[in-house]
Protein backbone atom coordinates (compact mmCIF):
# COMPACT_ATOMS: atom_id res chain seq x y z
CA UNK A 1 72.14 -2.62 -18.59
CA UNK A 2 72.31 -6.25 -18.62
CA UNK A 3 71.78 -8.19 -21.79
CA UNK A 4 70.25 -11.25 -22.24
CA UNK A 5 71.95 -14.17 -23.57
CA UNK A 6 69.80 -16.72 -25.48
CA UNK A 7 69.76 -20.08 -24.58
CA UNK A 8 71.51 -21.89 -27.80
CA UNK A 9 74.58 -19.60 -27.19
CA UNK A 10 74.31 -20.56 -22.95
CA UNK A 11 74.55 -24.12 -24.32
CA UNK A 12 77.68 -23.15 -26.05
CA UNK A 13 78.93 -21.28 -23.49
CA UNK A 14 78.61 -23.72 -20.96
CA UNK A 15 80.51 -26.41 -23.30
CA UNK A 16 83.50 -23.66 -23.18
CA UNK A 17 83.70 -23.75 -19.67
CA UNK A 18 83.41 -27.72 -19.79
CA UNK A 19 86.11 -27.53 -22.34
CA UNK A 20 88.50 -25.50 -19.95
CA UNK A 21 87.40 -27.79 -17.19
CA UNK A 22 88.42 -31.04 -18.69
CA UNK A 23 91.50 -29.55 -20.01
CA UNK A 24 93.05 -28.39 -16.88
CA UNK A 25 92.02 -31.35 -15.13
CA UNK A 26 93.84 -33.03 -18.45
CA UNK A 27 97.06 -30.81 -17.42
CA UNK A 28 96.96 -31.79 -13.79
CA UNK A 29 95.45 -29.31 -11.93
CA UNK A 30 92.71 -30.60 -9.98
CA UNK A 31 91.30 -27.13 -8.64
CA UNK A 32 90.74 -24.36 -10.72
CA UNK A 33 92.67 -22.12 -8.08
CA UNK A 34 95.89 -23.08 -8.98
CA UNK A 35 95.79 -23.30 -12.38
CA UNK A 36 94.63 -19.03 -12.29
CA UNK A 37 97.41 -18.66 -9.83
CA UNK A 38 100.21 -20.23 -11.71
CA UNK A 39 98.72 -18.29 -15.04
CA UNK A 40 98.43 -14.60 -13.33
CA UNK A 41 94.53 -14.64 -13.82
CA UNK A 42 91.60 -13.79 -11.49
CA UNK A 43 91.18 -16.94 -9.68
CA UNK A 44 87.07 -15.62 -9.46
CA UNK A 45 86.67 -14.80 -13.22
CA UNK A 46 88.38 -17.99 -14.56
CA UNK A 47 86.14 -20.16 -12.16
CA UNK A 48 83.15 -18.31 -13.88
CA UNK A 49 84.62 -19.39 -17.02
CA UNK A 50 84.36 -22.94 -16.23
CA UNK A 51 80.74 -22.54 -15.10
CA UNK A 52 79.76 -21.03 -18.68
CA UNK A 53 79.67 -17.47 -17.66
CA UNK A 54 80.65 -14.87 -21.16
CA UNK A 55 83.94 -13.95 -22.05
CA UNK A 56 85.97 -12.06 -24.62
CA UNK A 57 87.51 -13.82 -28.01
CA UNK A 58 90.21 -12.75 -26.85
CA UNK A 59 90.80 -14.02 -23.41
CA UNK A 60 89.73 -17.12 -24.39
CA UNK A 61 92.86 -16.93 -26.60
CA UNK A 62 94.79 -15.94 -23.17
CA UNK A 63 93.26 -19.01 -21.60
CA UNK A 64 94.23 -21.31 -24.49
CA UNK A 65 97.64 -19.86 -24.76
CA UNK A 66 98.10 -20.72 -20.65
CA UNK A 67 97.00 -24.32 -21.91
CA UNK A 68 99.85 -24.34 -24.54
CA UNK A 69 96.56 -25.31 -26.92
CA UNK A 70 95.61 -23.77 -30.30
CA UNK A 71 91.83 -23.11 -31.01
CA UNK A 72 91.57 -25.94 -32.97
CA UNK A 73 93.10 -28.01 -30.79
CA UNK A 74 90.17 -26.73 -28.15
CA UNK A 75 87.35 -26.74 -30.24
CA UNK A 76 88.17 -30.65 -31.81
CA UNK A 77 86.52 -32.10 -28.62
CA UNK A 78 83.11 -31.84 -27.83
CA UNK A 79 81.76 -29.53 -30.24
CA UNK A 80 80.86 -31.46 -33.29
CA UNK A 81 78.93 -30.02 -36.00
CA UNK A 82 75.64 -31.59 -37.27
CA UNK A 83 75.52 -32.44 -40.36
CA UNK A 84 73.99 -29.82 -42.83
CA UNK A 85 70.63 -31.16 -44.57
CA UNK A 86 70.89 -30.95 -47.66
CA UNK A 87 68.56 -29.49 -50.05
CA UNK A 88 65.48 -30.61 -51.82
């Protein structure tokens, strides 16, 4: 069964994988296969991570801990929150 993934959470998704993108490039490793290599993870799968494709909570807490990064740390860059309007 596949499910079907609406579009606000594919635009968060794909500013994950942007997020791991920019940080590995950050770390040095200019191709995506290395960086899985070095960090014992499907080369395949973490390149789909980049690209926006779903994961677990918790490997993305495997990927950040192979970054040396804590969540916050990840999240403090390119995910701003809009303000909330305030009531009438």
């Amino acid at each position: 069964m596949t499910r079907k993934i609406e579009q606000h959470i594919k635009d968060k998704l794909l500013k994950v994988g942007a997020r791991l993108r920019s940080v590995r490039k950050q770390k040095g490793y200019t191709n995506y296969d290395h960086f899985a290599y070095e960090h014992n993870m499907s080369r395949s799968q973490y390149g789909k991570y980049e690209t926006g494709s779903d994961m677990h909570l918790s490997t993305l807490f495997k990927l950040l801990e192979a970054h040396n990064m804590t969540i916050q740390e990840f999240f403090s860059e390119g995910f701003e929150i809009p303000p909330k309007e305030e009531d009438s």
